[in-house]
Structures are given as structure tokens and as C-alpha cells.
PDB file of N, CA and C in Angstrom:
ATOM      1  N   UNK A   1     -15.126  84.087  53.627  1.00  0.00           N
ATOM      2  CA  UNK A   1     -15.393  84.965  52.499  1.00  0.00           C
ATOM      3  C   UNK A   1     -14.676  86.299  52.719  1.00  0.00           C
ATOM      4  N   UNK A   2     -13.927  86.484  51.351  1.00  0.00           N
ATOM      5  CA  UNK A   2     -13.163  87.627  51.791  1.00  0.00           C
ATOM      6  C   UNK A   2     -14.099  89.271  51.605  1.00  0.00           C
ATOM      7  N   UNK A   3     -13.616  90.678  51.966  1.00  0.00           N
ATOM      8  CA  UNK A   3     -14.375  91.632  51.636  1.00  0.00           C
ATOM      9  C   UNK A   3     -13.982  92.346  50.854  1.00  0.00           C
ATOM     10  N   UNK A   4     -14.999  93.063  50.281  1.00  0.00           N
ATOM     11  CA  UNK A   4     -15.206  93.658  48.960  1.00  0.00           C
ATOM     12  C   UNK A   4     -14.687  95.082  49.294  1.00  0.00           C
ATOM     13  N   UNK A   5     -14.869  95.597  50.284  1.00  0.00           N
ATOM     14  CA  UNK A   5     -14.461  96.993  50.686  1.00  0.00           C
ATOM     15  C   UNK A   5     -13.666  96.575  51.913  1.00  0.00           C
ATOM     16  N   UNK A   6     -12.547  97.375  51.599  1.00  0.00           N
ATOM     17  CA  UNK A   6     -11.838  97.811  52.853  1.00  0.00           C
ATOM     18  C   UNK A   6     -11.826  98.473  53.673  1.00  0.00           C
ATOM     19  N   UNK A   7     -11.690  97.942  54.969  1.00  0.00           N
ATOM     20  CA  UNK A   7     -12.214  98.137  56.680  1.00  0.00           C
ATOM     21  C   UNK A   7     -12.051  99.920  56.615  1.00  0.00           C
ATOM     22  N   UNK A   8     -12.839 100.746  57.244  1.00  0.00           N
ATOM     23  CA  UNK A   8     -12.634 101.797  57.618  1.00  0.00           C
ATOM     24  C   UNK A   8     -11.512 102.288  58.075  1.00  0.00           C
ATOM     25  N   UNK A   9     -10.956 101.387  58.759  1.00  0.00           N
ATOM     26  CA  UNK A   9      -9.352 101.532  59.166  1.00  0.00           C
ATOM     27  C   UNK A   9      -8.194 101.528  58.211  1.00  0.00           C
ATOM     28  N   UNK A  10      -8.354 100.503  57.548  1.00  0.00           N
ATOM     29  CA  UNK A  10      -7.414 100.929  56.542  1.00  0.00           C
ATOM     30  C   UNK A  10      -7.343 101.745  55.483  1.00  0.00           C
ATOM     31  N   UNK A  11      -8.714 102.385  54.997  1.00  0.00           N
ATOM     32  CA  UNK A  11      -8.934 103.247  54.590  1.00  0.00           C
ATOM     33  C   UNK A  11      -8.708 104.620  54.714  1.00  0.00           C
ATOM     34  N   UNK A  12      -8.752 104.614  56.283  1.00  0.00           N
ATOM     35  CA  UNK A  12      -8.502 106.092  57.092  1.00  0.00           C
ATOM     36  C   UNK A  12      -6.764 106.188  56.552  1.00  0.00           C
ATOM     37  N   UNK A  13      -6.032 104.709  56.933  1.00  0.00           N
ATOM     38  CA  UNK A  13      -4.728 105.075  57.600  1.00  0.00           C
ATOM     39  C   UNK A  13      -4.121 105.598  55.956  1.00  0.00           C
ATOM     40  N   UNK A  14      -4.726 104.875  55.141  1.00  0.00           N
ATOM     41  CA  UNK A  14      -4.242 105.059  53.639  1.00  0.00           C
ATOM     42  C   UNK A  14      -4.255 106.797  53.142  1.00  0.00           C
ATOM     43  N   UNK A  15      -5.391 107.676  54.103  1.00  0.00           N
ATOM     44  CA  UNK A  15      -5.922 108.476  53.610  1.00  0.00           C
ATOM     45  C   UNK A  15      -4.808 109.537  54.501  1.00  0.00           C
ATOM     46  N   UNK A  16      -4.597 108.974  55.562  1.00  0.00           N
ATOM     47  CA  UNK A  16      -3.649 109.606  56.204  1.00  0.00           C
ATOM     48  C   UNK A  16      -2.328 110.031  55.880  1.00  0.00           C
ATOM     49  N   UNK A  17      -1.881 108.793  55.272  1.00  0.00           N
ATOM     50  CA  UNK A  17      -0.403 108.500  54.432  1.00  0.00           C
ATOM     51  C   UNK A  17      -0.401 109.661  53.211  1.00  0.00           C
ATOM     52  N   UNK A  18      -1.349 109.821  52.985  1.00  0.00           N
ATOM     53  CA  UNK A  18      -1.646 110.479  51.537  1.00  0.00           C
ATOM     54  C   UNK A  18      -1.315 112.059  52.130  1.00  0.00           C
ATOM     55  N   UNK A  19      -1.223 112.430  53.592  1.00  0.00           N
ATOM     56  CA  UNK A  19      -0.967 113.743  54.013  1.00  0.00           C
ATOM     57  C   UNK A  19      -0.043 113.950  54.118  1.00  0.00           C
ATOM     58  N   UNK A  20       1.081 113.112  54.279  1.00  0.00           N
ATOM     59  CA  UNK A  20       2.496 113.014  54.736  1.00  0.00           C
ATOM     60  C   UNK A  20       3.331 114.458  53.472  1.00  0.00           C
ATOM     61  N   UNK A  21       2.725 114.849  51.968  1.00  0.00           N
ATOM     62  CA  UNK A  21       3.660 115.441  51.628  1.00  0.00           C
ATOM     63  C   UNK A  21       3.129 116.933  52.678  1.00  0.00           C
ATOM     64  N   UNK A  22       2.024 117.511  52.819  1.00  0.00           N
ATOM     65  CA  UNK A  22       1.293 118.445  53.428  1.00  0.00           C
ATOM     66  C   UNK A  22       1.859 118.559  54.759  1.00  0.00           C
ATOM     67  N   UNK A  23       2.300 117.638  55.621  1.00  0.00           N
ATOM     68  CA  UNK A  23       2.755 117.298  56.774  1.00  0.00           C
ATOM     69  C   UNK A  23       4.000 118.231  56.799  1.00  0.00           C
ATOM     70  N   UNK A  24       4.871 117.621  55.848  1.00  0.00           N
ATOM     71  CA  UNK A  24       6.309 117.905  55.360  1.00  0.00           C
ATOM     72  C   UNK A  24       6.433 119.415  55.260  1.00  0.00           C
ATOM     73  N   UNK A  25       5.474 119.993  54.643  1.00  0.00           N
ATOM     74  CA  UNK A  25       5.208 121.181  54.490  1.00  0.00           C
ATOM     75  C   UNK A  25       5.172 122.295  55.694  1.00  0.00           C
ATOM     76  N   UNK A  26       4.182 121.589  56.860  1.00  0.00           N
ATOM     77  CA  UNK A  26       4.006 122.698  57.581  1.00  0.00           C
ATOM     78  C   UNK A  26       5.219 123.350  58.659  1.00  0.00           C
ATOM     79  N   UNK A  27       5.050 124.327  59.334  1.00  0.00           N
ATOM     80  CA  UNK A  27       6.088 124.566  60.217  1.00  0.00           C
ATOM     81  C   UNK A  27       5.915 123.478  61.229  1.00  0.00           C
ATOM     82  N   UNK A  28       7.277 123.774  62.007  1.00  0.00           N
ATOM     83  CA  UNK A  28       7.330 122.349  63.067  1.00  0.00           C
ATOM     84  C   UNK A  28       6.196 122.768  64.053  1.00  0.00           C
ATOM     85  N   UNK A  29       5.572 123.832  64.475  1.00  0.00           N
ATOM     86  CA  UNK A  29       4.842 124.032  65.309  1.00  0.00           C
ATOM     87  C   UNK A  29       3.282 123.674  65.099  1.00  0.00           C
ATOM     88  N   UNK A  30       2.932 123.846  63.522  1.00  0.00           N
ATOM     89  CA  UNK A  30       1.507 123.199  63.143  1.00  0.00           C
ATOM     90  C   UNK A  30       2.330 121.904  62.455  1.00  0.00           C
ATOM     91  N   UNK A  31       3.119 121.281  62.495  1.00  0.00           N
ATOM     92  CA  UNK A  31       3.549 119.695  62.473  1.00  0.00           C
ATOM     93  C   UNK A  31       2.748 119.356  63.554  1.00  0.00           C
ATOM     94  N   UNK A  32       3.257 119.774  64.971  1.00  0.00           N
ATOM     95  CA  UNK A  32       2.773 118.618  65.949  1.00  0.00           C
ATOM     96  C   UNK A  32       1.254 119.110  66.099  1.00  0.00           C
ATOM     97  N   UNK A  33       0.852 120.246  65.563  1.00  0.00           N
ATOM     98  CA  UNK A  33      -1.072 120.323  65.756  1.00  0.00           C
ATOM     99  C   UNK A  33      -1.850 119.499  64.949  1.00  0.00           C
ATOM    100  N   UNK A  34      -1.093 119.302  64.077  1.00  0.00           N
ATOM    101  CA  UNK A  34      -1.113 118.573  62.660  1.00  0.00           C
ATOM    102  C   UNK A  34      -1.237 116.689  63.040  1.00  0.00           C
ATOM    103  N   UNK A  35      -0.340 116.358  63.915  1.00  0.00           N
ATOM    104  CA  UNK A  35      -0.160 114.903  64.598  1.00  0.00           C
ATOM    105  C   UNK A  35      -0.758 114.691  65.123  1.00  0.00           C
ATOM    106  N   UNK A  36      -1.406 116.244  66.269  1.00  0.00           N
ATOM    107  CA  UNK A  36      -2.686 115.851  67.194  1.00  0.00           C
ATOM    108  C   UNK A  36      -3.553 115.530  67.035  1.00  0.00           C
ATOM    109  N   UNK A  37      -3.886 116.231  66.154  1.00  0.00           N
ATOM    110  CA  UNK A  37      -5.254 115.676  65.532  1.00  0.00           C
ATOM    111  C   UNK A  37      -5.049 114.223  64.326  1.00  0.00           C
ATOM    112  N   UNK A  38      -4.247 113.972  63.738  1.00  0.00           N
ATOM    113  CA  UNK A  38      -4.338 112.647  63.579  1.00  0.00           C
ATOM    114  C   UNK A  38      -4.149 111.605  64.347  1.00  0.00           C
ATOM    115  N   UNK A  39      -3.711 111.506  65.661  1.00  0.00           N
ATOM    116  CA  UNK A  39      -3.805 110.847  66.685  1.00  0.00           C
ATOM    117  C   UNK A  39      -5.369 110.738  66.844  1.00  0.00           C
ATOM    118  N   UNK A  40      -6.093 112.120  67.391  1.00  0.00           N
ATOM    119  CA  UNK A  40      -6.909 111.759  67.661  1.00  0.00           C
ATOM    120  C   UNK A  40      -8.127 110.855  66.550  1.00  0.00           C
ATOM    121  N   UNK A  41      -7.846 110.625  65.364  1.00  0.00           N
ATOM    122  CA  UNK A  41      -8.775 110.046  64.669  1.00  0.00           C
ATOM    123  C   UNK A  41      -8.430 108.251  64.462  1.00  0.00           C
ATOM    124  N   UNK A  42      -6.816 108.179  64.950  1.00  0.00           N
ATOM    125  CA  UNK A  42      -6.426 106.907  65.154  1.00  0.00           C
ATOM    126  C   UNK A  42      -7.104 106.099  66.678  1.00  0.00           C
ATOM    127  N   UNK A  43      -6.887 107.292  67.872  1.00  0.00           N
ATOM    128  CA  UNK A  43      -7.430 106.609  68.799  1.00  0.00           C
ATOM    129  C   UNK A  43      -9.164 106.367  68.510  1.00  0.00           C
ATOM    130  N   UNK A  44      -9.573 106.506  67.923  1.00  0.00           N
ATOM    131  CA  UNK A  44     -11.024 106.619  67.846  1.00  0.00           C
ATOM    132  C   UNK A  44     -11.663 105.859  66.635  1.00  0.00           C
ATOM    133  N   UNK A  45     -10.872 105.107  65.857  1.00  0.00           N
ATOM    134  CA  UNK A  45     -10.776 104.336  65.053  1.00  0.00           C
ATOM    135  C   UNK A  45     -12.250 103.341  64.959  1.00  0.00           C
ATOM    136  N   UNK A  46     -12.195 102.968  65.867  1.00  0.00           N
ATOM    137  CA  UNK A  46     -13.537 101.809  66.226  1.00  0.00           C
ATOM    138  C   UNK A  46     -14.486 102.380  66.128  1.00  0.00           C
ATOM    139  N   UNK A  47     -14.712 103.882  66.770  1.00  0.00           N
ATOM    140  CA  UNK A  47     -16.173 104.865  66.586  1.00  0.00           C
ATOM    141  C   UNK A  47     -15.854 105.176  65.106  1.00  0.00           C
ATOM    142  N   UNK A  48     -15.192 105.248  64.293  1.00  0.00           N
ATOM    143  CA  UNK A  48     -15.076 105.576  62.700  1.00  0.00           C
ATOM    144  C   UNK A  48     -15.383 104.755  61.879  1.00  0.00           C
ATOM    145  N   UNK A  49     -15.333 103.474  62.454  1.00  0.00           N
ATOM    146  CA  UNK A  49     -15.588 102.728  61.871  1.00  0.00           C
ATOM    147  C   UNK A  49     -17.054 102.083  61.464  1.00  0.00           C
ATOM    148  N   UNK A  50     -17.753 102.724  62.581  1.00  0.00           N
ATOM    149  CA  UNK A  50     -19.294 102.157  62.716  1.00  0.00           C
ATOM    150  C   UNK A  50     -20.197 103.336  62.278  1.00  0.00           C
ATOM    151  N   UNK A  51     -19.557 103.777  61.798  1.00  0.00           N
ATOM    152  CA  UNK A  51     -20.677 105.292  60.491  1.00  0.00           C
ATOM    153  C   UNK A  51     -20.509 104.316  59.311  1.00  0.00           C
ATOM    154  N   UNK A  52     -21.538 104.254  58.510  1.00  0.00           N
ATOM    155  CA  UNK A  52     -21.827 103.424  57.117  1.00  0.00           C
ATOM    156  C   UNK A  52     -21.734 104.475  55.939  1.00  0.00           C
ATOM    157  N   UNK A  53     -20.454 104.984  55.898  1.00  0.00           N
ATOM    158  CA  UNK A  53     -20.291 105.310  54.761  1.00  0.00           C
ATOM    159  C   UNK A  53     -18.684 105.419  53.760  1.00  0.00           C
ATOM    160  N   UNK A  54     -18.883 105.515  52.565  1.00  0.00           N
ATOM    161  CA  UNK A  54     -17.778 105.322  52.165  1.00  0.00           C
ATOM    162  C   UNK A  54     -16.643 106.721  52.123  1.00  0.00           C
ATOM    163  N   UNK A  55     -17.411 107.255  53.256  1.00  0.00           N
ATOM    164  CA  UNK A  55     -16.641 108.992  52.570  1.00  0.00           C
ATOM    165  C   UNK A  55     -15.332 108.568  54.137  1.00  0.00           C
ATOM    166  N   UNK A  56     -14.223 108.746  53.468  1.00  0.00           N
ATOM    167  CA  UNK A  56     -13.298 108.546  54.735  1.00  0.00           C
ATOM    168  C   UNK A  56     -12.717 109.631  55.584  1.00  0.00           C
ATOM    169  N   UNK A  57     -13.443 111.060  54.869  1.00  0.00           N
ATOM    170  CA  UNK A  57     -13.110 112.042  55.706  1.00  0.00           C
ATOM    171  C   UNK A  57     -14.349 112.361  56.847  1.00  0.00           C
ATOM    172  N   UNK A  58     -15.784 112.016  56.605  1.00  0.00           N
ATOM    173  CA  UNK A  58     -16.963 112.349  57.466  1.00  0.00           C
ATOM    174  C   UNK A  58     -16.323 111.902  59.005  1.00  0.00           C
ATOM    175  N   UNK A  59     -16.040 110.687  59.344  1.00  0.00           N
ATOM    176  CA  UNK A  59     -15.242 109.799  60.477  1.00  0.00           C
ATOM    177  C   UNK A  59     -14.314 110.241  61.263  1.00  0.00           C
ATOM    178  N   UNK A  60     -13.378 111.030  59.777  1.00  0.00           N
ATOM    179  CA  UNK A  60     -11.862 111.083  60.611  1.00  0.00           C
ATOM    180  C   UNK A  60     -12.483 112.591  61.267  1.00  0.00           C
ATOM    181  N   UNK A  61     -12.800 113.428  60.513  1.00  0.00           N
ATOM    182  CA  UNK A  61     -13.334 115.078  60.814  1.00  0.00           C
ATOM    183  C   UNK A  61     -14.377 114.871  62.381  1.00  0.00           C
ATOM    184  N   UNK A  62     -15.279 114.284  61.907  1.00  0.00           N
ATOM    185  CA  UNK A  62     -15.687 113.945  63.607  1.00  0.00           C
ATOM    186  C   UNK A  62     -14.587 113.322  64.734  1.00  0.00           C
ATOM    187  N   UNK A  63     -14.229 112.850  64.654  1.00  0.00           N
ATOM    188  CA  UNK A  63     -13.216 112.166  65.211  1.00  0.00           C
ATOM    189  C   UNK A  63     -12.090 112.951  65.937  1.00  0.00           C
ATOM    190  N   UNK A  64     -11.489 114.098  64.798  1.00  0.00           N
ATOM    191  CA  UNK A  64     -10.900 115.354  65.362  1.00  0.00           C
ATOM    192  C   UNK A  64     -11.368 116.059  65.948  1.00  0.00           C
ATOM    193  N   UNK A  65     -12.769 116.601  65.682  1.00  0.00           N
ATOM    194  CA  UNK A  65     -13.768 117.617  66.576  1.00  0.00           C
ATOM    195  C   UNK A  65     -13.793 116.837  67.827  1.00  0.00           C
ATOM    196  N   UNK A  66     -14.014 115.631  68.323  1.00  0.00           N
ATOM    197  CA  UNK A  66     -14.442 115.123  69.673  1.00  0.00           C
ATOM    198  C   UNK A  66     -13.348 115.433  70.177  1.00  0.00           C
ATOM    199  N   UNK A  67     -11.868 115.106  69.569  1.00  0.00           N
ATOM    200  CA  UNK A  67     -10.875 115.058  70.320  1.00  0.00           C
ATOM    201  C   UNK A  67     -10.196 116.930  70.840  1.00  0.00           C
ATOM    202  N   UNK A  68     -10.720 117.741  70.305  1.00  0.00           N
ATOM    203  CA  UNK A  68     -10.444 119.414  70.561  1.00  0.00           C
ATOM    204  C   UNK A  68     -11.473 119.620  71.849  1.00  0.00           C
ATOM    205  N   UNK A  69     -12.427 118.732  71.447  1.00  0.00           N
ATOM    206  CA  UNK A  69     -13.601 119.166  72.517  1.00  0.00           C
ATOM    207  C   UNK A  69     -13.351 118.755  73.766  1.00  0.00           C
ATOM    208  N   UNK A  70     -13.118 117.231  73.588  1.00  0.00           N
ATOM    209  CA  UNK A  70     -12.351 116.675  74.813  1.00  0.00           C
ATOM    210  C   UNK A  70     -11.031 117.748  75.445  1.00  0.00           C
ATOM    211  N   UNK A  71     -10.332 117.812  74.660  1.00  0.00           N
ATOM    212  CA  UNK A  71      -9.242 118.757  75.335  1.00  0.00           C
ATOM    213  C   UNK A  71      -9.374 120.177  75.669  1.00  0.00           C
ATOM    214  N   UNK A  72     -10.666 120.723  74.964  1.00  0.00           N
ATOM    215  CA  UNK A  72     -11.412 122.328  75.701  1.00  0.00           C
ATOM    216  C   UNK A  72     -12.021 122.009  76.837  1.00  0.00           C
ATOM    217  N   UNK A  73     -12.735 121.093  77.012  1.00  0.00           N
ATOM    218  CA  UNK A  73     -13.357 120.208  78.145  1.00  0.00           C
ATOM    219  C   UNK A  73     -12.658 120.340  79.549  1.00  0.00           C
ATOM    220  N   UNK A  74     -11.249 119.222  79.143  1.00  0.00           N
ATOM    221  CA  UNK A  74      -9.971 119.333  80.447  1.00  0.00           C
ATOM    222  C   UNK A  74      -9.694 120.398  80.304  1.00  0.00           C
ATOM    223  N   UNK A  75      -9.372 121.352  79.938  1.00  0.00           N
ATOM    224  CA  UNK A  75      -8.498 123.493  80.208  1.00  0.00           C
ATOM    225  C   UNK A  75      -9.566 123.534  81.013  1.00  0.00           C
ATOM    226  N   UNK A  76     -10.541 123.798  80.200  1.00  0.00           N
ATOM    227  CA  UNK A  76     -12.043 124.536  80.710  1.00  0.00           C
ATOM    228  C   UNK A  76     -12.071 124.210  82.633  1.00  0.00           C
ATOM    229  N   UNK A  77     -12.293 123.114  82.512  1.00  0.00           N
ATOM    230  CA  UNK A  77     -12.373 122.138  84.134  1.00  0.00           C
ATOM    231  C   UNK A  77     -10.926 122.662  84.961  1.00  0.00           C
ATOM    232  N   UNK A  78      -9.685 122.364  84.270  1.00  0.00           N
ATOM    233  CA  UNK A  78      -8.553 122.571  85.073  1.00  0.00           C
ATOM    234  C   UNK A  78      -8.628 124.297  85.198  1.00  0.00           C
ATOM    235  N   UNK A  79      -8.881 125.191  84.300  1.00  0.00           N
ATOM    236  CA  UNK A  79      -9.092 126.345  85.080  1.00  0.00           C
ATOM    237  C   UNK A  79     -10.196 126.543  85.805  1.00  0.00           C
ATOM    238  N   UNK A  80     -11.106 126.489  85.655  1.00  0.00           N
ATOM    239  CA  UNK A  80     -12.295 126.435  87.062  1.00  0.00           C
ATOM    240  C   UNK A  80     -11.438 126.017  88.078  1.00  0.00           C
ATOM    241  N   UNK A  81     -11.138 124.711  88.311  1.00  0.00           N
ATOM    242  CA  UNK A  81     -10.206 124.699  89.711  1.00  0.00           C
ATOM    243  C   UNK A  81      -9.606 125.364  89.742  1.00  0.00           C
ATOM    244  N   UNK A  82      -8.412 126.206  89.044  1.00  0.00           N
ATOM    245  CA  UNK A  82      -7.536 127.191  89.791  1.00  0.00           C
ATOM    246  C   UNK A  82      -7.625 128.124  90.183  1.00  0.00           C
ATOM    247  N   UNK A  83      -9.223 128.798  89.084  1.00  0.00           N
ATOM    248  CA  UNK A  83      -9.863 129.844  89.602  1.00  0.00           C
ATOM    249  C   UNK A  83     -10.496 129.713  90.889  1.00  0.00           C
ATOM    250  N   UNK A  84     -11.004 128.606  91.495  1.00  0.00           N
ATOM    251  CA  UNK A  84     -11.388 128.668  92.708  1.00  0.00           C
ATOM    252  C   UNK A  84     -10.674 128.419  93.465  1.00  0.00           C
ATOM    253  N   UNK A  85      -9.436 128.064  93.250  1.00  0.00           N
ATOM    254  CA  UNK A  85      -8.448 127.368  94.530  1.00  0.00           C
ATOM    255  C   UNK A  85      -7.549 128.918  94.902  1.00  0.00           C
ATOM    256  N   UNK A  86      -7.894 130.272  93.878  1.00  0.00           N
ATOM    257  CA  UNK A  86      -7.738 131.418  94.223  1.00  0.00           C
ATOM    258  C   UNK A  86      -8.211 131.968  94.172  1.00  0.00           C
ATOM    259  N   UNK A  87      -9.760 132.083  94.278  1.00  0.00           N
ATOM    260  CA  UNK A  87     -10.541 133.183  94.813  1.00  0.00           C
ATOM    261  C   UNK A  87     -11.043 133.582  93.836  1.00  0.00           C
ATOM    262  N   UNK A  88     -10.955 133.363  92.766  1.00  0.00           N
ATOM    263  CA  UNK A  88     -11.719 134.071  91.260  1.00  0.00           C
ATOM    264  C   UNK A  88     -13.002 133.276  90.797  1.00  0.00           C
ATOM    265  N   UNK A  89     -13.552 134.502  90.514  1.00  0.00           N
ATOM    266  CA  UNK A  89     -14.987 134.289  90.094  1.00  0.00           C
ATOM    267  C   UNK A  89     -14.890 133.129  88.666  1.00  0.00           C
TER     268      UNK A  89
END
């Protein structure tokens, strides 16, 4: 039996495509901030997928927040070590 709604995934990626003129737009430097964070809502795809709803931005927007957090997370940690590997409080 086929489905009536289409997978969260393809939904996202459709919704994604739909950014490409906005993309085009930005400078090359918020281009690639711009990629990062759609990366991060591609790698995370499977957790987007298991929220029950039809809104395709609730998913991808969480999805970006985990992935900034994750990467404040690693700075945060990699400076603590350097601060202690030189003496700073």
C-alpha cells in the first residue's frame, strides 16, 4: 500500500530546494553558514522524521539548533583544554 503523505525526508529536501534562490543571494561567507546549517538538518534526518507533524520547518529548525549547540559544545570543551594546558582560569 502506497502513502498518502510524503516521508519527512522528502519533504524537508523539497523545502530545502525551495531555498536555493535565497542561497544564491547571500554573500559567499553566509553561503557556507547557510550550508551548515542545512547539513546539519540533513544529517539528522531520521530524528526529523519521528516528530508527527506536518509542519516541515518545526524538524528542520530543531535540527539546526542541536547542530550550533553541538558545535558551542566542541569550542566550549576545546577551549577549557587550552585554557588549562596554559594556566588560565
Amino acid at each position: 500500500m502506497g502513502r498518502s503523505v510524503p516521508s519527512w525526508r522528502m519533504r524537508v529536501e523539497a523545502e530545502l530546494q525551495n531555498l536555493v534562490p535565497y542561497r544564491r543571494a547571500l554573500a559567499p561567507d553566509d553561503r557556507a553558514a547557510f550550508d551548515a546549517l542545512l547539513d546539519e538538518v540533513r544529517q539528522r534526518r531520521t530524528a526529523g522524521g519521528m516528530l508527527p507533524t506536518m509542519n516541515t520547518w518545526q524538524p528542520a529548525v530543531l535540527s539546526m539548533l542541536v547542530g550550533v549547540m553541538a558545535e558551542l559544545a566542541a569550542l566550549s570543551e576545546r577551549i577549557k583544554t587550552l585554557e588549562e594546558r596554559h594556566g588560565h582560569d
